[in-house]
Protein backbone atom coordinates (compact mmCIF):
# COMPACT_ATOMS: atom_id res chain seq x y z
CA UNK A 1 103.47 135.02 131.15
CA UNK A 2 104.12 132.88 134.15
CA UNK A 3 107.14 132.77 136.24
CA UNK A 4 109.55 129.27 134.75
CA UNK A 5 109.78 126.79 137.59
CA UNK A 6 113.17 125.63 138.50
CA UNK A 7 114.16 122.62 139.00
CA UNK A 8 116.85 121.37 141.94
CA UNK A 9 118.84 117.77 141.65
CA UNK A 10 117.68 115.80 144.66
CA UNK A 11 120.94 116.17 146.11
CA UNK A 12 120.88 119.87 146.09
CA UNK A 13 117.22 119.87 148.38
CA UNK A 14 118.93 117.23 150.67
CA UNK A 15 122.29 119.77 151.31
CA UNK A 16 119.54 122.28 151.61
CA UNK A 17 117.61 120.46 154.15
CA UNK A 18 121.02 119.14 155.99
CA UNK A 19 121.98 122.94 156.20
CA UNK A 20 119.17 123.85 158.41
CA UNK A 21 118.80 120.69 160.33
CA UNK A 22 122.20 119.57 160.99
CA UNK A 23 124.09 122.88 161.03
CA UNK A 24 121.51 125.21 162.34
CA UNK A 25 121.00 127.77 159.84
CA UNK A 26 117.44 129.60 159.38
CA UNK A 27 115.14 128.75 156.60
CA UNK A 28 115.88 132.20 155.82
CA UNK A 29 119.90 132.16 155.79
CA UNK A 30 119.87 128.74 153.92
CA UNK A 31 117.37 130.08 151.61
CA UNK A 32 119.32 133.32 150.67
CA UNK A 33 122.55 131.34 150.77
CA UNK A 34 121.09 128.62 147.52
CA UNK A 35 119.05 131.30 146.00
CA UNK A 36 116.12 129.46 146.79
CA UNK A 37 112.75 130.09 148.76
CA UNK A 38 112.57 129.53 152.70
CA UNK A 39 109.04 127.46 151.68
CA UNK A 40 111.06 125.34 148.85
CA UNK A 41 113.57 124.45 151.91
CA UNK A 42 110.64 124.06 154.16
CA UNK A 43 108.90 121.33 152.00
CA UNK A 44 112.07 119.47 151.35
CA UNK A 45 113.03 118.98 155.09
CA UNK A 46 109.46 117.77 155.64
CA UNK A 47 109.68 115.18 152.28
CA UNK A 48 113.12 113.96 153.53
CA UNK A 49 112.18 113.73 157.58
CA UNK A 50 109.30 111.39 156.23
CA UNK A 51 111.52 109.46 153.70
CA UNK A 52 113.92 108.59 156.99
CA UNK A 53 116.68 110.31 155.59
CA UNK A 54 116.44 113.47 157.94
CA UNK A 55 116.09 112.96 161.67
CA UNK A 56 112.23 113.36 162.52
CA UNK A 57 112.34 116.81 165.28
CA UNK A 58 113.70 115.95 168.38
CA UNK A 59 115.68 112.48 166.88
CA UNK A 60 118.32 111.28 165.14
CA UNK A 61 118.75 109.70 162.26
CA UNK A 62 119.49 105.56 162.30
CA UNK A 63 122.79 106.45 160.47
CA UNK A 64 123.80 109.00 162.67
CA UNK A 65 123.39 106.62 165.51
CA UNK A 66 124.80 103.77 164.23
CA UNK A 67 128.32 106.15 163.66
CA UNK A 68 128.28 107.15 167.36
CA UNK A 69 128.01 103.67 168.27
CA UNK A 70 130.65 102.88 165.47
CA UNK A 71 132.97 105.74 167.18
CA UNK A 72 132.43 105.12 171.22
CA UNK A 73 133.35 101.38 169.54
CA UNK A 74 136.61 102.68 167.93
CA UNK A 75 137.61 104.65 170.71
CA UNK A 76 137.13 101.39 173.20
CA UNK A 77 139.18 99.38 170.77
CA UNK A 78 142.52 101.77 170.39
CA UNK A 79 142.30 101.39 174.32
CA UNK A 80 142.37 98.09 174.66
CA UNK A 81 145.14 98.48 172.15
CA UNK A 82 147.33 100.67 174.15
CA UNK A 83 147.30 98.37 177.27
CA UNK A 84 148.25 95.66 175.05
CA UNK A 85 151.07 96.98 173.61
CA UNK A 86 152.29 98.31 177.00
CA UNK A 87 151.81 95.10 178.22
CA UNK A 88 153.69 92.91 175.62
CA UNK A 89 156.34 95.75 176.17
CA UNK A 90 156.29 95.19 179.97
CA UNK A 91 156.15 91.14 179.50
CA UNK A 92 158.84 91.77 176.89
CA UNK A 93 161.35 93.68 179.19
CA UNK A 94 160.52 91.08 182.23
CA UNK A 95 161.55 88.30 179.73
CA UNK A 96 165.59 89.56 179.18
């Protein structure tokens, strides 16, 4: 009799695939960590690098870009925040 296939949510091979491409663990380590086989993980990362929703090898993904641009934005904007509120506190105190 031959060996039952299982069967993994799409969600589960995309956690799989982020652990080895985003967080740097082996086929191996990710593989022994789900209880799953280093080739399963291996065809996954491939399926979802192709779909877009990996980063191809060597780029990142158009999400994770767009969030670093979203960030480095964020971070400009509570600047300019902070010299306007020292400012209206300067013009404030000049004021009285």
């Amino acid at each position: 009799m031959g060996k039952e296939r299982k069967r993994y949510s799409r969600e589960f091979q995309l956690g799989a695939a982020r652990l080895v491409v985003e967080q740097g663990y082996t086929l191996r380590a990710a593989a022994e960590k789900l209880g799953t086989t280093t080739w399963s993980i291996r065809q996954w990362i491939e399926r979802f690098r192709e779909s877009g929703e990996l980063a191809a090898e060597g780029k990142t993904v158009p999400q994770a870009e767009e969030l670093k641009s979203l960030r480095r934005e964020n971070s400009q904007l509570r600047m300019e925040n902070e010299i306007l509120k020292k400012a209206a506190a300067y013009f404030a105190k000049e004021s009285l």
